[in-house]
PDB file of N, CA and C in Angstrom:
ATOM      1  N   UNK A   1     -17.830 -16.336  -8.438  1.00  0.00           N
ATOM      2  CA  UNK A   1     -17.875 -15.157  -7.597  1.00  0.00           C
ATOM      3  C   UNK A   1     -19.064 -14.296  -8.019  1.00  0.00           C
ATOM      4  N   UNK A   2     -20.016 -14.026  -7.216  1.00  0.00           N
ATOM      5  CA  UNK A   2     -21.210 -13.085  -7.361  1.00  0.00           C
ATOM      6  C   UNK A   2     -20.408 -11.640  -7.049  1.00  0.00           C
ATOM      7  N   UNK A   3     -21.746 -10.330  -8.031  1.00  0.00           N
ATOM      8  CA  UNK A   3     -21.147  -9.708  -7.814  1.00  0.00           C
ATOM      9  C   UNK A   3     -20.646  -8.718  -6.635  1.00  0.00           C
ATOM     10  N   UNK A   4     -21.438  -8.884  -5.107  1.00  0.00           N
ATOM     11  CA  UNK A   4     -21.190  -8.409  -4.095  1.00  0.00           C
ATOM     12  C   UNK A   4     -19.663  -8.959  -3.758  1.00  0.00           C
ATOM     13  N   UNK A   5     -19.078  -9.976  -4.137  1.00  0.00           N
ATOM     14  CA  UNK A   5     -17.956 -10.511  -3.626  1.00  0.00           C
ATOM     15  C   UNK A   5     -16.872  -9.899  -4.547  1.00  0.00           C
ATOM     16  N   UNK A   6     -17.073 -10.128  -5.830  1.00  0.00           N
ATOM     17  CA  UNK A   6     -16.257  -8.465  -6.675  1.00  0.00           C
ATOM     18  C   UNK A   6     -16.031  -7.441  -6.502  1.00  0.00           C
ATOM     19  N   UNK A   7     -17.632  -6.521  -5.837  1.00  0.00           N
ATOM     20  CA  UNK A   7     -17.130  -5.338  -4.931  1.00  0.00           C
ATOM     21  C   UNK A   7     -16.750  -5.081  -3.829  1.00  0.00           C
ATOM     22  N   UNK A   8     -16.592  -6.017  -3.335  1.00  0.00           N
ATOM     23  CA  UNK A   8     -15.894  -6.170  -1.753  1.00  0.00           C
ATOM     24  C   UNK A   8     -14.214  -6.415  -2.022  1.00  0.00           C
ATOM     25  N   UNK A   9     -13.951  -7.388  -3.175  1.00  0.00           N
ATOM     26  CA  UNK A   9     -12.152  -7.445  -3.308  1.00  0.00           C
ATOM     27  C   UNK A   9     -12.149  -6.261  -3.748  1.00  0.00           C
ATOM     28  N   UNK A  10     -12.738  -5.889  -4.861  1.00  0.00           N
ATOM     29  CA  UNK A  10     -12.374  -4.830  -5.785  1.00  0.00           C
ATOM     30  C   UNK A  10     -11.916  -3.731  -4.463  1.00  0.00           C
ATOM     31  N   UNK A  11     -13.205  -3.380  -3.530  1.00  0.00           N
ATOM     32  CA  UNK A  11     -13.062  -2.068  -2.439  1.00  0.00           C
ATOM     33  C   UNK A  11     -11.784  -2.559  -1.445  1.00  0.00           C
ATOM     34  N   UNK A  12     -11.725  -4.054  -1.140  1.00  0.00           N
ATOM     35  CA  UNK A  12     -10.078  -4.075  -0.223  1.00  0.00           C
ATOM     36  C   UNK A  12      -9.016  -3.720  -0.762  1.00  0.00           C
ATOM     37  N   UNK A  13      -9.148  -4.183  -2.225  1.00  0.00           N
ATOM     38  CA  UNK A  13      -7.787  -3.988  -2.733  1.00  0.00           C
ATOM     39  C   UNK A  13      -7.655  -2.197  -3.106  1.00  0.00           C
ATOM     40  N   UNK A  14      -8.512  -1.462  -3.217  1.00  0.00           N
ATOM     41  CA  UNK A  14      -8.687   0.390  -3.222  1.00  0.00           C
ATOM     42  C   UNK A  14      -7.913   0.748  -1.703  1.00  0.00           C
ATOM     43  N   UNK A  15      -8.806   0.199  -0.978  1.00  0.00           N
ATOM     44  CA  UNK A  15      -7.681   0.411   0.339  1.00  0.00           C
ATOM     45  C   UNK A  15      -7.050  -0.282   0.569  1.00  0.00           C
ATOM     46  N   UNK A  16      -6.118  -0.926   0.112  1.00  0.00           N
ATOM     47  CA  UNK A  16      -4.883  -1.297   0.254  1.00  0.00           C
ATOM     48  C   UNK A  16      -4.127  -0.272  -0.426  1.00  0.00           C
ATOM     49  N   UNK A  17      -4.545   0.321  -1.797  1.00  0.00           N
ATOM     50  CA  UNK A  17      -3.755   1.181  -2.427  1.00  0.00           C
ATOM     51  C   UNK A  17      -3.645   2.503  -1.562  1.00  0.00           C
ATOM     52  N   UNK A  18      -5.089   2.865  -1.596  1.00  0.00           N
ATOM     53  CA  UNK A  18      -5.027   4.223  -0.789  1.00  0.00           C
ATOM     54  C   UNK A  18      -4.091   4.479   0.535  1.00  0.00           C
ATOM     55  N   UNK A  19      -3.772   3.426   1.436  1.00  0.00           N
ATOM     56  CA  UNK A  19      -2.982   3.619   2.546  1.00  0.00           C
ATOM     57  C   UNK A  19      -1.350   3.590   1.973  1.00  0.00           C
ATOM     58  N   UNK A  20      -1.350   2.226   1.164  1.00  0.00           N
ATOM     59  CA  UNK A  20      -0.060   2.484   0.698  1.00  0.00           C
ATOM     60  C   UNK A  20       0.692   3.800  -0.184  1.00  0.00           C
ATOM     61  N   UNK A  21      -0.592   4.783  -0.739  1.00  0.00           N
ATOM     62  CA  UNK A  21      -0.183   5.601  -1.584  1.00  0.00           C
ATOM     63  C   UNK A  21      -0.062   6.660  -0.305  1.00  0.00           C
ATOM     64  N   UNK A  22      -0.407   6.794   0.280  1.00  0.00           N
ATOM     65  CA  UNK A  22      -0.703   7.451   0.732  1.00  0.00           C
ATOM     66  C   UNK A  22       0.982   7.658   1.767  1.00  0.00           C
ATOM     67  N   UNK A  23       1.306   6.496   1.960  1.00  0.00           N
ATOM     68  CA  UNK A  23       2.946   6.344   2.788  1.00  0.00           C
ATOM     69  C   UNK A  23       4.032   7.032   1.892  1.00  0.00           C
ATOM     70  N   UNK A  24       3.695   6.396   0.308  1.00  0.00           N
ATOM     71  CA  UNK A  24       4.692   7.026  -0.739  1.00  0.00           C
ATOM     72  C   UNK A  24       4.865   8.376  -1.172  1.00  0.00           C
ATOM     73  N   UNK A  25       3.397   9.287  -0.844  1.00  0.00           N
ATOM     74  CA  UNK A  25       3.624  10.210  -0.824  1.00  0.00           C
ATOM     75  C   UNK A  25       3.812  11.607   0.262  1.00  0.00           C
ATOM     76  N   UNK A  26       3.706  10.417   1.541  1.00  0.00           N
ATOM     77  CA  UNK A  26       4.698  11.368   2.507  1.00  0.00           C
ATOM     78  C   UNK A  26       5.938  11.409   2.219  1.00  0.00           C
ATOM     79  N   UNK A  27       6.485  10.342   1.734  1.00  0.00           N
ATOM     80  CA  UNK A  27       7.948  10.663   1.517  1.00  0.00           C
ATOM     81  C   UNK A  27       8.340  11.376   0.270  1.00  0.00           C
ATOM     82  N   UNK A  28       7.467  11.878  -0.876  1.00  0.00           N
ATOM     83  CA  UNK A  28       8.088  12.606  -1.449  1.00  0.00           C
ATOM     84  C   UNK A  28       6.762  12.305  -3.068  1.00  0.00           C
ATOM     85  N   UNK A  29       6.492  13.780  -3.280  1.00  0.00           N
ATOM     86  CA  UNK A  29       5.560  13.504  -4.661  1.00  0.00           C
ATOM     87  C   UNK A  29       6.140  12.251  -5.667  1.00  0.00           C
ATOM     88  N   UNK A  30       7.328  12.737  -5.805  1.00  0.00           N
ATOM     89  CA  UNK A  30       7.396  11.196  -7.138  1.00  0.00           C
ATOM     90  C   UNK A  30       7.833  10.003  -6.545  1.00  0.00           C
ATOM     91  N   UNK A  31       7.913   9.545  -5.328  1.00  0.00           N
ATOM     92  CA  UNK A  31       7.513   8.102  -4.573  1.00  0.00           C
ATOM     93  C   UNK A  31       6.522   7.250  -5.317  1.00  0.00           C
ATOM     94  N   UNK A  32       6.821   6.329  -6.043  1.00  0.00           N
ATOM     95  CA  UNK A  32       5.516   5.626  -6.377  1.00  0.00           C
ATOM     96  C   UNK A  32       5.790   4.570  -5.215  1.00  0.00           C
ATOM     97  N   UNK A  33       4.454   3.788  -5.012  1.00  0.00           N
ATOM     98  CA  UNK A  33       4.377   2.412  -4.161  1.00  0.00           C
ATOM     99  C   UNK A  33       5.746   1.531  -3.914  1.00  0.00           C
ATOM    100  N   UNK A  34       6.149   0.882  -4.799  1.00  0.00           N
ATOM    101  CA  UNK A  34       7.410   0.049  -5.041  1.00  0.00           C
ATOM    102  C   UNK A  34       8.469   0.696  -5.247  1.00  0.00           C
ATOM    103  N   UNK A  35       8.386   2.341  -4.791  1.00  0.00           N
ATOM    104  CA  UNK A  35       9.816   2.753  -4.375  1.00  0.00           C
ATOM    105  C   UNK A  35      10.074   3.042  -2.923  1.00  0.00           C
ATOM    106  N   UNK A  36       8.709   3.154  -2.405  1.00  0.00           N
ATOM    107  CA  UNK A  36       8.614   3.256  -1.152  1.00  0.00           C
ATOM    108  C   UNK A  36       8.744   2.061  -0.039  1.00  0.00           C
ATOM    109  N   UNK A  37       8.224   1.433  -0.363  1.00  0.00           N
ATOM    110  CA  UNK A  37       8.492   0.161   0.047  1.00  0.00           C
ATOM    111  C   UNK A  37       9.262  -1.229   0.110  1.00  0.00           C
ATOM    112  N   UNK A  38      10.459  -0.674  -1.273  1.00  0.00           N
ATOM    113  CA  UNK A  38      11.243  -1.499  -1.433  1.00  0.00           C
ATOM    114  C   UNK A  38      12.861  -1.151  -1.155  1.00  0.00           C
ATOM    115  N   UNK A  39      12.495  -0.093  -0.126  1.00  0.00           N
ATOM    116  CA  UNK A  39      14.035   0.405   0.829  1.00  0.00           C
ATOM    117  C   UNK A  39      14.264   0.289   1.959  1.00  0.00           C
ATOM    118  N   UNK A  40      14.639  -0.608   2.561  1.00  0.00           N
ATOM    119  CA  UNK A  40      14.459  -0.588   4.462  1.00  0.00           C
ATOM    120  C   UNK A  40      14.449   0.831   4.881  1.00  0.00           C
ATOM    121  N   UNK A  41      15.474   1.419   4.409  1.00  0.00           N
ATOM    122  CA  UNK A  41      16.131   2.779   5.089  1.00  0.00           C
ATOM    123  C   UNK A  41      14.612   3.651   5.176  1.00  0.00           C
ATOM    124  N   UNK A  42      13.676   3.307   4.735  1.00  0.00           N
ATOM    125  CA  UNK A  42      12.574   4.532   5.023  1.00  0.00           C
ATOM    126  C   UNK A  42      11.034   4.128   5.572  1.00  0.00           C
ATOM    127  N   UNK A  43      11.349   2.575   5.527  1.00  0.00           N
ATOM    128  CA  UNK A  43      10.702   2.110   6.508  1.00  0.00           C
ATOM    129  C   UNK A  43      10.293   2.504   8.118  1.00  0.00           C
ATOM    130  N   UNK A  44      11.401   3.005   8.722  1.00  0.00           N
ATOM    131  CA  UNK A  44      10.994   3.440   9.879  1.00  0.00           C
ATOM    132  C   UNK A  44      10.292   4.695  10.005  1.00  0.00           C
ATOM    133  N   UNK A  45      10.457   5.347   8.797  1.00  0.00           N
ATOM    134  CA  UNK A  45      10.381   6.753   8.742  1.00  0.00           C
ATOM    135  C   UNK A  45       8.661   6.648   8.342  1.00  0.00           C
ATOM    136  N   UNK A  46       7.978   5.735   7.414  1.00  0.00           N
ATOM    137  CA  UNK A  46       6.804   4.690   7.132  1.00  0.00           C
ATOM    138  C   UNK A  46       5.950   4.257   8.090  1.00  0.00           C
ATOM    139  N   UNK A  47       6.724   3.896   8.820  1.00  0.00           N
ATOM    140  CA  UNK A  47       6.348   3.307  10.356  1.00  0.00           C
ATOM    141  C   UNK A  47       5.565   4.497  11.339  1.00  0.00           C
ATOM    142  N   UNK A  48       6.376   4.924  11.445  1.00  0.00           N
ATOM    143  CA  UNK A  48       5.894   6.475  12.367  1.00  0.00           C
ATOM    144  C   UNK A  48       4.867   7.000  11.256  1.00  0.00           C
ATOM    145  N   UNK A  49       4.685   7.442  10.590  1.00  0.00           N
ATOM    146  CA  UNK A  49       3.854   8.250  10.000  1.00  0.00           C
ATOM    147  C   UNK A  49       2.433   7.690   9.793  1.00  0.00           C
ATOM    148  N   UNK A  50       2.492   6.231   9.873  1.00  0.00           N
ATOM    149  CA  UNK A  50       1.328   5.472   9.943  1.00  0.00           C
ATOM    150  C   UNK A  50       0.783   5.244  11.626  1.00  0.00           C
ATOM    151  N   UNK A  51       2.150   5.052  11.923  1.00  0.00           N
ATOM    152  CA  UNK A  51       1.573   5.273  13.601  1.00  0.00           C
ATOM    153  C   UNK A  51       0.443   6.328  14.275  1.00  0.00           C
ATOM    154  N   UNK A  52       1.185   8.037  13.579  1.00  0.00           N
ATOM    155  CA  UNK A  52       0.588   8.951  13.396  1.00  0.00           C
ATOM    156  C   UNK A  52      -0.739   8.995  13.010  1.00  0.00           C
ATOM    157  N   UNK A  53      -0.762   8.368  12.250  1.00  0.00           N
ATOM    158  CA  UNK A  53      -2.287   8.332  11.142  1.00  0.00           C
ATOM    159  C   UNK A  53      -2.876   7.564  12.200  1.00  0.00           C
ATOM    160  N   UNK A  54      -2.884   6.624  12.636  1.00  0.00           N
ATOM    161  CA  UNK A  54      -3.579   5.758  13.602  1.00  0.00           C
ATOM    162  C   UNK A  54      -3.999   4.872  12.781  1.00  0.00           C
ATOM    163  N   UNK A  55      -3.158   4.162  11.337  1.00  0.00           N
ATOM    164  CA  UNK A  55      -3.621   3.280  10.268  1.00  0.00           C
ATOM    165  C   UNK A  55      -2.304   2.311  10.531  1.00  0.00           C
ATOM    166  N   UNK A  56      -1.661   1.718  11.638  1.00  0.00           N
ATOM    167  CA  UNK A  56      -0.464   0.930  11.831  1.00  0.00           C
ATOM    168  C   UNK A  56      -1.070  -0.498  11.507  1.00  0.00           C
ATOM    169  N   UNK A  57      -2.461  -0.782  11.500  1.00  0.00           N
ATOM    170  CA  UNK A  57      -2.792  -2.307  11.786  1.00  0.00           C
ATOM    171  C   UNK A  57      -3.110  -2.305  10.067  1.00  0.00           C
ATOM    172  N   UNK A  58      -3.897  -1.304   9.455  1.00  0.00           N
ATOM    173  CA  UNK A  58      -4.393  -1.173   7.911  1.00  0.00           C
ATOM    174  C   UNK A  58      -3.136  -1.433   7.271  1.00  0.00           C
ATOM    175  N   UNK A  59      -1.609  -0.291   7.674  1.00  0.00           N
ATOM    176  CA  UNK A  59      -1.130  -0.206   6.722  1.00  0.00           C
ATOM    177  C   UNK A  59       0.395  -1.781   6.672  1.00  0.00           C
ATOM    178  N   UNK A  60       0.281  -2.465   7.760  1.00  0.00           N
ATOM    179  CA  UNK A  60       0.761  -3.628   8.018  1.00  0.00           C
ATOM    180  C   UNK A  60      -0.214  -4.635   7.133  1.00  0.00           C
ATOM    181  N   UNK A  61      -1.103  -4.704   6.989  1.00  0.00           N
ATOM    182  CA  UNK A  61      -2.428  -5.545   6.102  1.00  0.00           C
ATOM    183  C   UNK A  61      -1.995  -4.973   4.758  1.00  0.00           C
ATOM    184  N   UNK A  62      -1.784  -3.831   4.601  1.00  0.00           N
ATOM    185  CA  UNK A  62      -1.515  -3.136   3.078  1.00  0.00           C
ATOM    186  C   UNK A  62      -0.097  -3.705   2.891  1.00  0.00           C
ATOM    187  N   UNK A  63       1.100  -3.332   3.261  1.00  0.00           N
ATOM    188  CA  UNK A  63       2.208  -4.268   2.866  1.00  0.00           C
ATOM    189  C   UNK A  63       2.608  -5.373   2.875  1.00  0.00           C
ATOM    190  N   UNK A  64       1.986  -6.398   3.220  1.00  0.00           N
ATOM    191  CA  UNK A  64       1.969  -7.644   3.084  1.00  0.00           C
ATOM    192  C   UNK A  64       1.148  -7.944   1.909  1.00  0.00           C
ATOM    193  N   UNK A  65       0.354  -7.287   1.364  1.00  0.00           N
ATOM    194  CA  UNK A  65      -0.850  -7.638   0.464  1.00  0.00           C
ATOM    195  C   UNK A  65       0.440  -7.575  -0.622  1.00  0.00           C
ATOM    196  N   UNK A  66       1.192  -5.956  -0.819  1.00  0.00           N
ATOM    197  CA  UNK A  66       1.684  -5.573  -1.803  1.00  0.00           C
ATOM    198  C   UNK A  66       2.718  -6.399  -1.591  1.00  0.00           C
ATOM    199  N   UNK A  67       3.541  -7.016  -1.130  1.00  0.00           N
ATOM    200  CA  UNK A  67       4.724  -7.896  -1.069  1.00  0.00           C
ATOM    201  C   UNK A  67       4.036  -9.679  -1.233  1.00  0.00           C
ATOM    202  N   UNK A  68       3.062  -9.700  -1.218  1.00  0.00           N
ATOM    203  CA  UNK A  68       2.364 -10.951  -2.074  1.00  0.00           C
ATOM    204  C   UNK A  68       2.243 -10.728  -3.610  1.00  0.00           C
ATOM    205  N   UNK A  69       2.158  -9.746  -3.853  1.00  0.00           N
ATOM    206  CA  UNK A  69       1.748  -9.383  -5.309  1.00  0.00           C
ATOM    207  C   UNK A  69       3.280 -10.039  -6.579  1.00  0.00           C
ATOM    208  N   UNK A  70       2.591 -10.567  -7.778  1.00  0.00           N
ATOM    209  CA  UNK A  70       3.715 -10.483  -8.922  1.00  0.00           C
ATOM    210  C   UNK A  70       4.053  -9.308  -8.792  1.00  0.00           C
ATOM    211  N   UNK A  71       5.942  -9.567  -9.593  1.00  0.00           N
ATOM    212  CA  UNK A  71       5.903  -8.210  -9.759  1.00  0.00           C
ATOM    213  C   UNK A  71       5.281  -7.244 -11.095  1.00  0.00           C
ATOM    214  N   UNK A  72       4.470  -8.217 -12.190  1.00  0.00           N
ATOM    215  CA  UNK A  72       3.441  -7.419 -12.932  1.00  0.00           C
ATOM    216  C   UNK A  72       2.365  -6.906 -12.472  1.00  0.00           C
ATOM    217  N   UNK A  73       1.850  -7.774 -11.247  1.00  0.00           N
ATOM    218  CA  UNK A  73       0.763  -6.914 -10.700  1.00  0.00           C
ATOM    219  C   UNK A  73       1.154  -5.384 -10.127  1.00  0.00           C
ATOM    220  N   UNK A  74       2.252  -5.751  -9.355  1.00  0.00           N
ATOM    221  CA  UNK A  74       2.933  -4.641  -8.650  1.00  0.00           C
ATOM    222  C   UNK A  74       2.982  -3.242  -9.723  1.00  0.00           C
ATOM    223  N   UNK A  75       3.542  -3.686 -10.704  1.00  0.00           N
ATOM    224  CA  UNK A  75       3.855  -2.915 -11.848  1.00  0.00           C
ATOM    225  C   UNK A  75       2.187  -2.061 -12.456  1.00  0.00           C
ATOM    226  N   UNK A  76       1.241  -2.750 -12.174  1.00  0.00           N
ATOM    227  CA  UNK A  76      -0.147  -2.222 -12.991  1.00  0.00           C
ATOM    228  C   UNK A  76      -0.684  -1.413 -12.023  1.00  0.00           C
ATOM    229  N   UNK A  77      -0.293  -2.080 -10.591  1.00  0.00           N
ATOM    230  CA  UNK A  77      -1.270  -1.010  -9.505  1.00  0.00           C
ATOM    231  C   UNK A  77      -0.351  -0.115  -9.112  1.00  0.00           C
ATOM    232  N   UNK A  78       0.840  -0.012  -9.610  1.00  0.00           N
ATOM    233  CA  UNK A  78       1.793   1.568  -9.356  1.00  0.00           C
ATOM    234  C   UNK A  78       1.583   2.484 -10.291  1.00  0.00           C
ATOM    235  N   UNK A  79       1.104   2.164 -11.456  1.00  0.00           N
ATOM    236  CA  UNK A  79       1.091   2.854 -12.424  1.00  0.00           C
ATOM    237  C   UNK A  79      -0.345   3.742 -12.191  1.00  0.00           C
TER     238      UNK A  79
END
Protein backbone atom coordinates (compact mmCIF):
# COMPACT_ATOMS: atom_id res chain seq x y z
CA UNK A 1 0.00 0.00 0.00
CA UNK A 2 1.52 3.46 -1.09
CA UNK A 3 1.09 6.20 0.88
CA UNK A 4 -1.90 8.02 -0.93
CA UNK A 5 -3.87 4.72 -0.38
CA UNK A 6 -3.16 5.04 3.59
CA UNK A 7 -4.55 8.45 3.47
CA UNK A 8 -7.50 7.72 1.71
CA UNK A 9 -8.49 4.49 4.29
CA UNK A 10 -7.09 6.35 7.04
CA UNK A 11 -9.70 9.66 5.81
CA UNK A 12 -12.82 6.89 5.13
CA UNK A 13 -12.46 5.35 8.14
CA UNK A 14 -12.46 9.42 10.06
CA UNK A 15 -15.73 9.60 8.34
CA UNK A 16 -17.10 6.75 9.19
CA UNK A 17 -16.39 7.78 12.80
CA UNK A 18 -17.43 11.30 12.47
CA UNK A 19 -21.07 10.39 11.20
CA UNK A 20 -21.34 7.63 13.55
CA UNK A 21 -20.25 9.91 16.48
CA UNK A 22 -22.02 12.17 15.57
CA UNK A 23 -25.64 9.80 15.82
CA UNK A 24 -24.32 8.85 19.46
CA UNK A 25 -24.25 12.06 20.44
CA UNK A 26 -27.64 13.13 19.46
CA UNK A 27 -28.85 10.73 21.66
CA UNK A 28 -27.18 11.75 24.62
CA UNK A 29 -23.38 13.17 25.67
CA UNK A 30 -22.24 9.84 27.23
CA UNK A 31 -23.54 7.64 24.13
CA UNK A 32 -20.40 6.20 22.94
CA UNK A 33 -20.60 4.46 19.27
CA UNK A 34 -21.40 0.78 20.46
CA UNK A 35 -24.02 2.00 22.74
CA UNK A 36 -25.72 3.63 20.19
CA UNK A 37 -25.86 1.29 17.83
CA UNK A 38 -26.18 -1.76 19.59
CA UNK A 39 -30.05 -1.12 20.67
CA UNK A 40 -32.78 -1.49 18.07
CA UNK A 41 -35.04 0.65 20.27
CA UNK A 42 -33.08 3.89 19.09
CA UNK A 43 -32.45 3.05 15.86
CA UNK A 44 -35.40 4.66 14.48
CA UNK A 45 -34.88 7.56 16.47
CA UNK A 46 -30.96 7.29 14.43
CA UNK A 47 -32.74 6.95 11.39
CA UNK A 48 -34.61 10.24 11.36
CA UNK A 49 -31.94 12.31 12.58
CA UNK A 50 -29.67 11.20 9.79
CA UNK A 51 -32.48 11.60 7.45
CA UNK A 52 -32.49 15.16 8.80
CA UNK A 53 -28.85 15.65 8.29
CA UNK A 54 -29.27 14.57 4.69
CA UNK A 55 -26.26 11.87 5.63
CA UNK A 56 -28.94 8.60 5.31
CA UNK A 57 -26.71 7.01 2.41
CA UNK A 58 -23.07 8.04 4.55
CA UNK A 59 -24.51 7.01 7.70
CA UNK A 60 -25.94 3.42 6.29
CA UNK A 61 -22.07 3.02 4.75
CA UNK A 62 -20.95 4.04 8.42
CA UNK A 63 -22.94 1.19 10.18
CA UNK A 64 -22.22 -1.51 8.26
CA UNK A 65 -18.49 -0.59 8.32
CA UNK A 66 -18.89 -0.53 12.28
CA UNK A 67 -20.89 -3.87 12.44
CA UNK A 68 -17.97 -5.47 10.24
CA UNK A 69 -15.54 -4.44 12.75
CA UNK A 70 -13.91 -7.03 15.71
CA UNK A 71 -15.19 -6.35 18.64
CA UNK A 72 -11.44 -5.05 19.66
CA UNK A 73 -11.47 -2.87 16.89
CA UNK A 74 -14.86 -1.64 17.92
CA UNK A 75 -13.47 -1.24 21.38
CA UNK A 76 -10.21 1.13 20.13
CA UNK A 77 -12.31 3.37 17.79
CA UNK A 78 -14.94 4.05 20.73
CA UNK A 79 -12.51 4.92 22.95
Amino acid sequence: MNILDDFEKHAEIYGYLKVLKMGAMHLGADFKISEAFSHDNVLPQLQAFYKKKYIEKEALEAINWWSSLSPELRNKFDN
